[in-house]
PDB file of N, CA and C in Angstrom:
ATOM      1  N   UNK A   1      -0.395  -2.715 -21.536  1.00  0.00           N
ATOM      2  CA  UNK A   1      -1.434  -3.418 -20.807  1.00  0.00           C
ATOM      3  C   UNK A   1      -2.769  -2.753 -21.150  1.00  0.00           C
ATOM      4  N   UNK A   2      -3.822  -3.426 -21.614  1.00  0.00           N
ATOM      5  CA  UNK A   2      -5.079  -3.081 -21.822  1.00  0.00           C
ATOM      6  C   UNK A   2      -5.967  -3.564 -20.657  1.00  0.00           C
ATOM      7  N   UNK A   3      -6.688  -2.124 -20.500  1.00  0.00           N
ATOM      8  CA  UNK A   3      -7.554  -2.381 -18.941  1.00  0.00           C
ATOM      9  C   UNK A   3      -8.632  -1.269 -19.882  1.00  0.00           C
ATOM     10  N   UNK A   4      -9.847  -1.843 -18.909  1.00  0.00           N
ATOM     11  CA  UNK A   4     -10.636  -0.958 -18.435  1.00  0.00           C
ATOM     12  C   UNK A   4     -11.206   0.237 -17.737  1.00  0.00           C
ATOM     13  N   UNK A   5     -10.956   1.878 -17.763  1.00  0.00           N
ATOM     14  CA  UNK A   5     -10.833   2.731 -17.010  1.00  0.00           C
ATOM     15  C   UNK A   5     -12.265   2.214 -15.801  1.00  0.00           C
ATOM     16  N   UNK A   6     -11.639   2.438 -14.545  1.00  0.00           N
ATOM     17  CA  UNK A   6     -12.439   1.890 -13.456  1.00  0.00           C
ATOM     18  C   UNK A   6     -13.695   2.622 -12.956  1.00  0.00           C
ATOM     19  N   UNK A   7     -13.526   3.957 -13.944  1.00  0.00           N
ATOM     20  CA  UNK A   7     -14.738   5.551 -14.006  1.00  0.00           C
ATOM     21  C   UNK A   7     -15.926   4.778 -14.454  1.00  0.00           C
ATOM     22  N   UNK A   8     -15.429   5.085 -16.020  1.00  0.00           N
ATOM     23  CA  UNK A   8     -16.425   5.150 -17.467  1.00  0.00           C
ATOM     24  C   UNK A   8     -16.376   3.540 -18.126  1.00  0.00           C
ATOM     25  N   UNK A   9     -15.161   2.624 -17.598  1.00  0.00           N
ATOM     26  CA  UNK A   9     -15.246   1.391 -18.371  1.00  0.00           C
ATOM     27  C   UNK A   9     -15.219   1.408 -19.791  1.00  0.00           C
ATOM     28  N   UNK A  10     -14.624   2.535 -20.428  1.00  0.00           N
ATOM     29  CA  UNK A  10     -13.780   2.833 -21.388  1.00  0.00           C
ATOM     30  C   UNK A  10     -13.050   1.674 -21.470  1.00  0.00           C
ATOM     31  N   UNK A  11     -12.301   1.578 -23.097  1.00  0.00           N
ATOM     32  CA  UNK A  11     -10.890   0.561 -22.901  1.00  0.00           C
ATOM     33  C   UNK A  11      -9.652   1.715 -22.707  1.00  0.00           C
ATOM     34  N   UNK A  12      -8.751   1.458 -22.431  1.00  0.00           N
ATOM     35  CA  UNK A  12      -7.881   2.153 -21.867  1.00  0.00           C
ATOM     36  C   UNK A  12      -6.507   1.037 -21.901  1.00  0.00           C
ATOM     37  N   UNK A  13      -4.982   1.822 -22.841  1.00  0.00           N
ATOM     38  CA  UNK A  13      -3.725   1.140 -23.057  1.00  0.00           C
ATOM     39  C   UNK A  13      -2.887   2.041 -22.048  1.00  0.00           C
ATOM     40  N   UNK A  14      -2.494   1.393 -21.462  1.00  0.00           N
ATOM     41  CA  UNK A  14      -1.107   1.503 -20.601  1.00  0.00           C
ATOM     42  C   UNK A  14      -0.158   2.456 -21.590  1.00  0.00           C
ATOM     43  N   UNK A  15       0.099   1.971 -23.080  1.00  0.00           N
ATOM     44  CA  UNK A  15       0.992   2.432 -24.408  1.00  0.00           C
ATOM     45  C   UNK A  15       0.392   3.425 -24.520  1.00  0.00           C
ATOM     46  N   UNK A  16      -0.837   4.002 -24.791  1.00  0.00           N
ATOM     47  CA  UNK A  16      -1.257   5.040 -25.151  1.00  0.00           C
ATOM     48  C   UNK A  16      -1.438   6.125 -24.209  1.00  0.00           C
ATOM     49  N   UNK A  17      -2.333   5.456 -23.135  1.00  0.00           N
ATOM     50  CA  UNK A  17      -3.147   6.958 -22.273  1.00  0.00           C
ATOM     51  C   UNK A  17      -2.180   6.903 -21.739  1.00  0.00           C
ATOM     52  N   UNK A  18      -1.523   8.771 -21.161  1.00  0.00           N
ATOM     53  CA  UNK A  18      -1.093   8.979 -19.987  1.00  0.00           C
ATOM     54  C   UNK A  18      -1.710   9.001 -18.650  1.00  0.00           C
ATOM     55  N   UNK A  19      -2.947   8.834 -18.879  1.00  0.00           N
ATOM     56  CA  UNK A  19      -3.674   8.989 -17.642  1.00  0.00           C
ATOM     57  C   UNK A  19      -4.312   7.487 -16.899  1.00  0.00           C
ATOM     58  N   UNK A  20      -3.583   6.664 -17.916  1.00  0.00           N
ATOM     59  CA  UNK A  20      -3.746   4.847 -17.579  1.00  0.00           C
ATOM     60  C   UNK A  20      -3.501   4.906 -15.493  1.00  0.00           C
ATOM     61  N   UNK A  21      -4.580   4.272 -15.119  1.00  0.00           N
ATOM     62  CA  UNK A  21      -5.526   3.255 -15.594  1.00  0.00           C
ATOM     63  C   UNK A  21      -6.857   4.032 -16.484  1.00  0.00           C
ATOM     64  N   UNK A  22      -6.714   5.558 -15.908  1.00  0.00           N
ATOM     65  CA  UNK A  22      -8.026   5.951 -16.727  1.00  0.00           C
ATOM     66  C   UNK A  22      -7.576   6.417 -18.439  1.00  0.00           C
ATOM     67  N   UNK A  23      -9.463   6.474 -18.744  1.00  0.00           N
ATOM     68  CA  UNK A  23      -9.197   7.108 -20.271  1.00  0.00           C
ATOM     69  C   UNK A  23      -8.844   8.088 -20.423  1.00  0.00           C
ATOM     70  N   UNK A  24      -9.253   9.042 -19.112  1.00  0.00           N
ATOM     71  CA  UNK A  24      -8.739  10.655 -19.424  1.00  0.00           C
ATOM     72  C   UNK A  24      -8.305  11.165 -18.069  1.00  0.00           C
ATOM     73  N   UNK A  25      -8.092  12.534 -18.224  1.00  0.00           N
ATOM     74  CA  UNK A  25      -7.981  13.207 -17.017  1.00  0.00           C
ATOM     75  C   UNK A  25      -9.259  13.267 -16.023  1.00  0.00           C
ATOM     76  N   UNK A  26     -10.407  13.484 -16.637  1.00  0.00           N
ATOM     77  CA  UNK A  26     -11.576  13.800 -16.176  1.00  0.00           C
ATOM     78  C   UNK A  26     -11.498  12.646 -15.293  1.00  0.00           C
ATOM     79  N   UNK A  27     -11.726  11.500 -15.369  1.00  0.00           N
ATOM     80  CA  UNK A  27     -12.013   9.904 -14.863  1.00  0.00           C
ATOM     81  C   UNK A  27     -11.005   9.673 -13.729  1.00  0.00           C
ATOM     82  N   UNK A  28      -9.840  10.453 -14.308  1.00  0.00           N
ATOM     83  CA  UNK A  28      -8.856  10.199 -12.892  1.00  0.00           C
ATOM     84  C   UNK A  28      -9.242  11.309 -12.015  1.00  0.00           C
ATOM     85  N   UNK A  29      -9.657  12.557 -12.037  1.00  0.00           N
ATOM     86  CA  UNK A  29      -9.388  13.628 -11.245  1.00  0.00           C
ATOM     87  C   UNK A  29     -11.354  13.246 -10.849  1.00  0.00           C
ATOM     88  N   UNK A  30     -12.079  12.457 -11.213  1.00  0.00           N
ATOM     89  CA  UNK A  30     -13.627  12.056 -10.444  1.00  0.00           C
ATOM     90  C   UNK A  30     -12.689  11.244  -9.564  1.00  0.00           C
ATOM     91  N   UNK A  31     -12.219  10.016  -9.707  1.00  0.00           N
ATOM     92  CA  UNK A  31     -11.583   8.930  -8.781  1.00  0.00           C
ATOM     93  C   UNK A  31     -10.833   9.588  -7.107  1.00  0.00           C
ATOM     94  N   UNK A  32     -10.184  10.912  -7.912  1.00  0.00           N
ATOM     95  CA  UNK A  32      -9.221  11.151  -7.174  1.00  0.00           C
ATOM     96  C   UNK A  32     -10.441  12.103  -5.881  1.00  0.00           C
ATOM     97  N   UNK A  33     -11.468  12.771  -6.473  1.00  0.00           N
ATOM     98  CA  UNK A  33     -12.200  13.617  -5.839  1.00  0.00           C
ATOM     99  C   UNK A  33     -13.256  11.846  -4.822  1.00  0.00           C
ATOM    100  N   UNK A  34     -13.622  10.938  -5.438  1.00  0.00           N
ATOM    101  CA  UNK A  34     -14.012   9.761  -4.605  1.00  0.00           C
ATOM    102  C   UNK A  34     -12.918   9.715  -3.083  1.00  0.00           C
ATOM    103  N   UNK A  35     -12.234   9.310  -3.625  1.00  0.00           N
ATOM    104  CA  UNK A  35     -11.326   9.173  -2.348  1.00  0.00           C
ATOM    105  C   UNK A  35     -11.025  10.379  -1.226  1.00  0.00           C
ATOM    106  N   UNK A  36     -11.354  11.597  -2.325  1.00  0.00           N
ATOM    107  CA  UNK A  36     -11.581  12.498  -1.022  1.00  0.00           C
ATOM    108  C   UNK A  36     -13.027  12.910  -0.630  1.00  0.00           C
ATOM    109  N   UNK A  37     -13.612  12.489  -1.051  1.00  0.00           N
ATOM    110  CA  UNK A  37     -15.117  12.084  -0.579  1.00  0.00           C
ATOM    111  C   UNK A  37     -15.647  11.078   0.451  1.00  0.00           C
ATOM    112  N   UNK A  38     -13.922  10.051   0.571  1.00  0.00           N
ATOM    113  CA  UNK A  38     -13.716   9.168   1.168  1.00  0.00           C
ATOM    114  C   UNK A  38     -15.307   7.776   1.077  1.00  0.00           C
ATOM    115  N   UNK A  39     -15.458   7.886  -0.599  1.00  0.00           N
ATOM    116  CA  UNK A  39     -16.555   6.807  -1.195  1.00  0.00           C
ATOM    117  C   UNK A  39     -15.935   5.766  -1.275  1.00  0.00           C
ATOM    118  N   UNK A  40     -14.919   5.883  -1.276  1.00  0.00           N
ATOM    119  CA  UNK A  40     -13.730   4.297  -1.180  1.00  0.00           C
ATOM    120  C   UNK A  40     -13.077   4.120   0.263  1.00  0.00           C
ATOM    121  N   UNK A  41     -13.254   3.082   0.305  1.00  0.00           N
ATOM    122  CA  UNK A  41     -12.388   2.563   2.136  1.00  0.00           C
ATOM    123  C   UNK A  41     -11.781   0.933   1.659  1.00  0.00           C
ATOM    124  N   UNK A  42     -10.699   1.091   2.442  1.00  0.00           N
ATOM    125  CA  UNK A  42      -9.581   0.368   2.549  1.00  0.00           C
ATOM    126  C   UNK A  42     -10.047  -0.803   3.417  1.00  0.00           C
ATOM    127  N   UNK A  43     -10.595  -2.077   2.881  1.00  0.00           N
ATOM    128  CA  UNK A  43     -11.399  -3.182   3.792  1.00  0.00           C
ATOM    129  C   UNK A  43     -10.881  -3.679   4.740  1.00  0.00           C
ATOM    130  N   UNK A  44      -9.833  -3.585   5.165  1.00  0.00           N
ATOM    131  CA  UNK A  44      -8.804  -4.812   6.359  1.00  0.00           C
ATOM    132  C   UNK A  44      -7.383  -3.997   6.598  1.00  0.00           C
ATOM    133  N   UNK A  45      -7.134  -3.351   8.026  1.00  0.00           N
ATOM    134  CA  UNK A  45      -5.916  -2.903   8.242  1.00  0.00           C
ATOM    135  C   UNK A  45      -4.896  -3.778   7.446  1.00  0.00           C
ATOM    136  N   UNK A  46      -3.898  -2.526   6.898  1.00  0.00           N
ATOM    137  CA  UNK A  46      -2.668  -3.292   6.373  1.00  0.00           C
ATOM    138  C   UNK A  46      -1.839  -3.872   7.341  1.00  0.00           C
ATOM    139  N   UNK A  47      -1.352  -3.107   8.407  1.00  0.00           N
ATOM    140  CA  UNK A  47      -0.939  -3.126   9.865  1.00  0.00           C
ATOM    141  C   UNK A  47      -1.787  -3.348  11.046  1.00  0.00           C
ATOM    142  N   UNK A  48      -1.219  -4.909  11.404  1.00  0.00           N
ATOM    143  CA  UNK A  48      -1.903  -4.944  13.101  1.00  0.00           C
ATOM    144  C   UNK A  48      -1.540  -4.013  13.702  1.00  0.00           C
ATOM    145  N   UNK A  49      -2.876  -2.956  14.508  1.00  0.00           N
ATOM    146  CA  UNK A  49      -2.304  -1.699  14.951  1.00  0.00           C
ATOM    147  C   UNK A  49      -2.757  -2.292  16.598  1.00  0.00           C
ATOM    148  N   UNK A  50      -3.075  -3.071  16.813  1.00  0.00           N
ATOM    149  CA  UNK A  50      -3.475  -3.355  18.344  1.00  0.00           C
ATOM    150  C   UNK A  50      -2.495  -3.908  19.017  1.00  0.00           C
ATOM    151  N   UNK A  51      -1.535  -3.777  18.613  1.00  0.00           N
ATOM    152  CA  UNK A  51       0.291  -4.083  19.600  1.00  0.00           C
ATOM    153  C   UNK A  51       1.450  -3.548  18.737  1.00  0.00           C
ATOM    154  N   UNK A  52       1.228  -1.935  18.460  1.00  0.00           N
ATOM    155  CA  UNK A  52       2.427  -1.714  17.557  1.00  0.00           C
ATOM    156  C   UNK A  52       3.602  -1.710  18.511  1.00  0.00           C
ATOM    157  N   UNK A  53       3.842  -1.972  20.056  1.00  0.00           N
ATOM    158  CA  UNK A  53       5.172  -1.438  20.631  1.00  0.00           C
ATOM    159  C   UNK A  53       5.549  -2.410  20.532  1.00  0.00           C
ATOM    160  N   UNK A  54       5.051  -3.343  20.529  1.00  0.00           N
ATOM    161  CA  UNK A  54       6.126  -5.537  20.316  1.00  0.00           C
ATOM    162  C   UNK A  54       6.647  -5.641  19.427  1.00  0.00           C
ATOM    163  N   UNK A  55       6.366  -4.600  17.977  1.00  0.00           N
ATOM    164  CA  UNK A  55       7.115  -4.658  17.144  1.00  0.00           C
ATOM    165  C   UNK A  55       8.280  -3.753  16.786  1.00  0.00           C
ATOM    166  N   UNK A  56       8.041  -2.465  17.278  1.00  0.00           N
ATOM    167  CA  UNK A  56       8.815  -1.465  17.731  1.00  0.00           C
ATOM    168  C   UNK A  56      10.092  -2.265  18.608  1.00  0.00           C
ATOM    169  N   UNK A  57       9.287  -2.748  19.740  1.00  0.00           N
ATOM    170  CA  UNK A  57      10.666  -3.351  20.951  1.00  0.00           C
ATOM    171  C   UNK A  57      11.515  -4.726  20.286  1.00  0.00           C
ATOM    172  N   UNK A  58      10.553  -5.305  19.221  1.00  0.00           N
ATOM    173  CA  UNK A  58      11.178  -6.802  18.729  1.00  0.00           C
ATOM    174  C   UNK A  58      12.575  -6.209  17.761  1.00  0.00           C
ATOM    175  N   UNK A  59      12.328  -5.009  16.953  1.00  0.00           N
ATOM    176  CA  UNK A  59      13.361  -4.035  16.134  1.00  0.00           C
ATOM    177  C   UNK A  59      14.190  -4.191  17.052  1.00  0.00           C
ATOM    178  N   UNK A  60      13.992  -3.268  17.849  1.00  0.00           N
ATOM    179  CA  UNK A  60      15.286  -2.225  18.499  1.00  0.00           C
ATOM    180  C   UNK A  60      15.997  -3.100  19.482  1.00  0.00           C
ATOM    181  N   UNK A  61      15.150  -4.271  19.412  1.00  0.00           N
ATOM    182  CA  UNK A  61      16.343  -5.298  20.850  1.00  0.00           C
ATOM    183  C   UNK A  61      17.137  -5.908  19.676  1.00  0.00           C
ATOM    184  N   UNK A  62      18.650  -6.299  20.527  1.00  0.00           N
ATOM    185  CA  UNK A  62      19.492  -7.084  19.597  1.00  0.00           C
ATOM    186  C   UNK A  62      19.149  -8.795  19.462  1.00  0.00           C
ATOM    187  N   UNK A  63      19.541  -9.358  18.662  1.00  0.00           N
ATOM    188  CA  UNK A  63      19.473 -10.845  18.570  1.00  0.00           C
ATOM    189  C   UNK A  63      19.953 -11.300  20.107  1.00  0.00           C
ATOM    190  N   UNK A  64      19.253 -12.220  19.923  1.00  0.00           N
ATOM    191  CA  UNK A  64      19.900 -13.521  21.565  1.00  0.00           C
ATOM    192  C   UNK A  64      20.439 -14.579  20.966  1.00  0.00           C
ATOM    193  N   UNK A  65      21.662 -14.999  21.625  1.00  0.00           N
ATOM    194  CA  UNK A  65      22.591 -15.948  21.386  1.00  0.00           C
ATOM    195  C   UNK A  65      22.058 -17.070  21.833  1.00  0.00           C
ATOM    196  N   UNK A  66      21.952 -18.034  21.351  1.00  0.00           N
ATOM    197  CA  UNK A  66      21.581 -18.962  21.846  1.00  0.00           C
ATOM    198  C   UNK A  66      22.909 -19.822  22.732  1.00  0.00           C
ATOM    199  N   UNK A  67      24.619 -19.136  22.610  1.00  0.00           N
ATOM    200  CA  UNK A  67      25.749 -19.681  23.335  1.00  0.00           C
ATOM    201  C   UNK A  67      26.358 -18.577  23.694  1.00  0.00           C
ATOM    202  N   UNK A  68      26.094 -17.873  24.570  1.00  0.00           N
ATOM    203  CA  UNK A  68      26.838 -16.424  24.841  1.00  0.00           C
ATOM    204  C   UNK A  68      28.337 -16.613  24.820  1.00  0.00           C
ATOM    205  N   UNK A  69      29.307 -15.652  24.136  1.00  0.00           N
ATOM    206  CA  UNK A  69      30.647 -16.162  24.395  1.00  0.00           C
ATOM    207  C   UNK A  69      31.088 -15.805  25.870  1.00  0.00           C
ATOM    208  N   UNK A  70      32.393 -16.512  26.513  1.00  0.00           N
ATOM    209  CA  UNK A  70      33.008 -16.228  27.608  1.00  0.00           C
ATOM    210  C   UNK A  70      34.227 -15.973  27.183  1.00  0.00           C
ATOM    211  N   UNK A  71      34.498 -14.335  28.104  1.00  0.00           N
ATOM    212  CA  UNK A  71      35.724 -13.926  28.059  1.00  0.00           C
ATOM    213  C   UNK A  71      37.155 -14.789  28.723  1.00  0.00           C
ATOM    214  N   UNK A  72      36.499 -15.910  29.492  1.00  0.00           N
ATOM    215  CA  UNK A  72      37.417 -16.422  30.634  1.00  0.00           C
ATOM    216  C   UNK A  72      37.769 -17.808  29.953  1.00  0.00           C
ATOM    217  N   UNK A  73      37.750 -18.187  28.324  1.00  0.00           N
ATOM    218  CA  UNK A  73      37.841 -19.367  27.685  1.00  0.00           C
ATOM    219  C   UNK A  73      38.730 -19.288  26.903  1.00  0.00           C
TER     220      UNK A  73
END
């Protein structure tokens, strides 16, 4: 796969660089120092976090029968 390193805008092969998407180490280890610079943010929770226990409680309850069996049949 041929891309563009997202640093320098270098061309950059998937086949060639080990350091794909970047051209080099340098470009990945700036990227990697961005994110801990926290210059990049994540636009839109991945997870609705404003009712995580409904999904927690929707897990851990069992299915509902819609015909419960009877022992007395």
């Amino acid at each position: 796969m041929k891309l563009r390193c997202p640093i320098c805008k270098k061309p950059t092969d998937s086949e060639t660089s080990p350091e794909f998407p970047f051209c080099s180490n340098r470009c990945r280890e700036h990227d990697l120092g961005n994110w801990a610079m926290e210059k990049y943010k994540v636009a839109v929770p991945m997870i609705d976090e404003s009712e995580p226990e409904d999904i927690e409680n929707e897990a851990n309850e069992p299915a509902h029968r819609e015909h419960p069996e009877h022992d007395d049949e």
